[in-house]
Protein backbone atom coordinates (compact mmCIF):
# COMPACT_ATOMS: atom_id res chain seq x y z
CA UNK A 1 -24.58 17.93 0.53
CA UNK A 2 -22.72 17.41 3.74
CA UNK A 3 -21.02 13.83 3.10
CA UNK A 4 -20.32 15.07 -0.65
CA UNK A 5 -18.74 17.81 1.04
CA UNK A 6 -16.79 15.84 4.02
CA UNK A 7 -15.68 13.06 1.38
CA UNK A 8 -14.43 15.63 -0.61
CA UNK A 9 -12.34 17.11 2.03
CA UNK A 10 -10.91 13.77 3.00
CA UNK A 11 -9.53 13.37 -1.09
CA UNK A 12 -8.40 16.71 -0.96
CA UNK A 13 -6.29 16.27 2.20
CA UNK A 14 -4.64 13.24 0.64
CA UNK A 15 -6.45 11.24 4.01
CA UNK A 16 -5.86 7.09 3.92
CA UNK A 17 -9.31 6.33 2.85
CA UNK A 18 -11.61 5.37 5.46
CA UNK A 19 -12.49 2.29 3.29
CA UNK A 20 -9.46 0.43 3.35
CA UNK A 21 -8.12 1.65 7.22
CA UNK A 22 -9.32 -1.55 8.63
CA UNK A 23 -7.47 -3.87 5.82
CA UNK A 24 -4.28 -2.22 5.11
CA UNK A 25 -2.82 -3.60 8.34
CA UNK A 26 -3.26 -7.08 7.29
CA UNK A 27 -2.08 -6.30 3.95
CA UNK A 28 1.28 -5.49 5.95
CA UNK A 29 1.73 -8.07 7.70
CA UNK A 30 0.84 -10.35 4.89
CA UNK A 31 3.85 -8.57 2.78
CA UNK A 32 5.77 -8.96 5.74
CA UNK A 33 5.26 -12.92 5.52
CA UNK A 34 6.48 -12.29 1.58
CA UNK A 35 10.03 -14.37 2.02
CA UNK A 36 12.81 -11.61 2.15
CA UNK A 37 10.97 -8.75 3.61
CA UNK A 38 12.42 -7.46 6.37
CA UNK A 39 9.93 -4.18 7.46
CA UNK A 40 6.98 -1.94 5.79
CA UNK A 41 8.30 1.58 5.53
CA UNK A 42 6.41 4.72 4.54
CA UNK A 43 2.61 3.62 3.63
CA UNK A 44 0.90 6.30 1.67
CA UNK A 45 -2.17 5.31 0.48
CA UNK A 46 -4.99 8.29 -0.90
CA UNK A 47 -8.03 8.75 -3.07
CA UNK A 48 -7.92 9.76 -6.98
CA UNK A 49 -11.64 10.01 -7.31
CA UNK A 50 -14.53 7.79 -6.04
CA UNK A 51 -13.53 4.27 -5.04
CA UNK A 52 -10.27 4.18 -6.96
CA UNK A 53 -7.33 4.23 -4.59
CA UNK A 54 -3.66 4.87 -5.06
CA UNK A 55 -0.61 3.81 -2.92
CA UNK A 56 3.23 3.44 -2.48
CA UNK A 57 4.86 1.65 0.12
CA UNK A 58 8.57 1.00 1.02
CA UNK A 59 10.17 -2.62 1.43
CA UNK A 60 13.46 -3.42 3.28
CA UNK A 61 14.31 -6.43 1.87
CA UNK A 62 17.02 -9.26 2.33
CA UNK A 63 19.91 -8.44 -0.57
CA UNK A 64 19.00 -12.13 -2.14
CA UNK A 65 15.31 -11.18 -2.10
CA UNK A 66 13.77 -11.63 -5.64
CA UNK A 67 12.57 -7.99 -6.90
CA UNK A 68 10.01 -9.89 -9.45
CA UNK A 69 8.22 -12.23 -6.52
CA UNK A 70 7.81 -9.68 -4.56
CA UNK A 71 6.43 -6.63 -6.92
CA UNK A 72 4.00 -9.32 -8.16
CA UNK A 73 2.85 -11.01 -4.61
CA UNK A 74 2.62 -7.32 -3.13
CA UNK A 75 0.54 -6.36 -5.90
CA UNK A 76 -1.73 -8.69 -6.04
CA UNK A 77 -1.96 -7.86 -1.84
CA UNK A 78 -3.20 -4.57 -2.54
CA UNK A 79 -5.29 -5.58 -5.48
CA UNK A 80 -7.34 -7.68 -3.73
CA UNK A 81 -8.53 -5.17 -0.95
CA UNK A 82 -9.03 -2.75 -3.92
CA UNK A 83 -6.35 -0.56 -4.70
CA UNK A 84 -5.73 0.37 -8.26
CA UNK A 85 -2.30 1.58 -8.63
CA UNK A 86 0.56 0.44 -5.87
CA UNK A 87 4.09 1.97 -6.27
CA UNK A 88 6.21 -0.54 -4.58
CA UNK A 89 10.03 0.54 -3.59
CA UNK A 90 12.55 -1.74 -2.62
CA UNK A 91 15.42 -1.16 -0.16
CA UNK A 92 18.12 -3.70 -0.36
CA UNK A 93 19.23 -4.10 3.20
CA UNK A 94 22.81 -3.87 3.78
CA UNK A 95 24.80 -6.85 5.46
């Protein structure tokens, strides 16, 4: 009953999930490698039930950067360490 309970908490509270704490950070810089990117801004990543994560992130990118390479190369980032849904932003730098 306890880890049912303490899981629970940590979906409730909206906490990173403890399963992908030690990947995310690679995922970042690997999206920071994505040609264009300038920085990572405002992760969010949470639980919607068991096992099935969630996440939006913020890019600042270069104002030639291609929106379509990088949706689809940040996407499939995050969908390889498991997370289901990924809203991406993108911030066109200013020059």
């Amino acid at each position: 009953v306890l880890p049912l309970l303490k899981d629970s908490t940590c979906v409730l509270m909206q906490r990173t999930p403890r399963a992908l704490d030690n990947v995310l950070p690679g995922c970042y810089q690997r999206v920071m490698q994505l040609d264009g990117v300038y920085s990572v801004q405002e992760p969010r990543f949470w639980t919607l039930c068991s096992n099935v994560y969630i996440g939006s992130i913020k890019l600042e990118v270069a104002p030639t950067a291609d929106p379509k390479y990088l949706l689809s190369h940040t996407h499939n980032i995050f969908t390889q360490v498991g997370v289901k849904q990924l809203y991406v932003q993108i911030d066109y730098a200013l020059v």
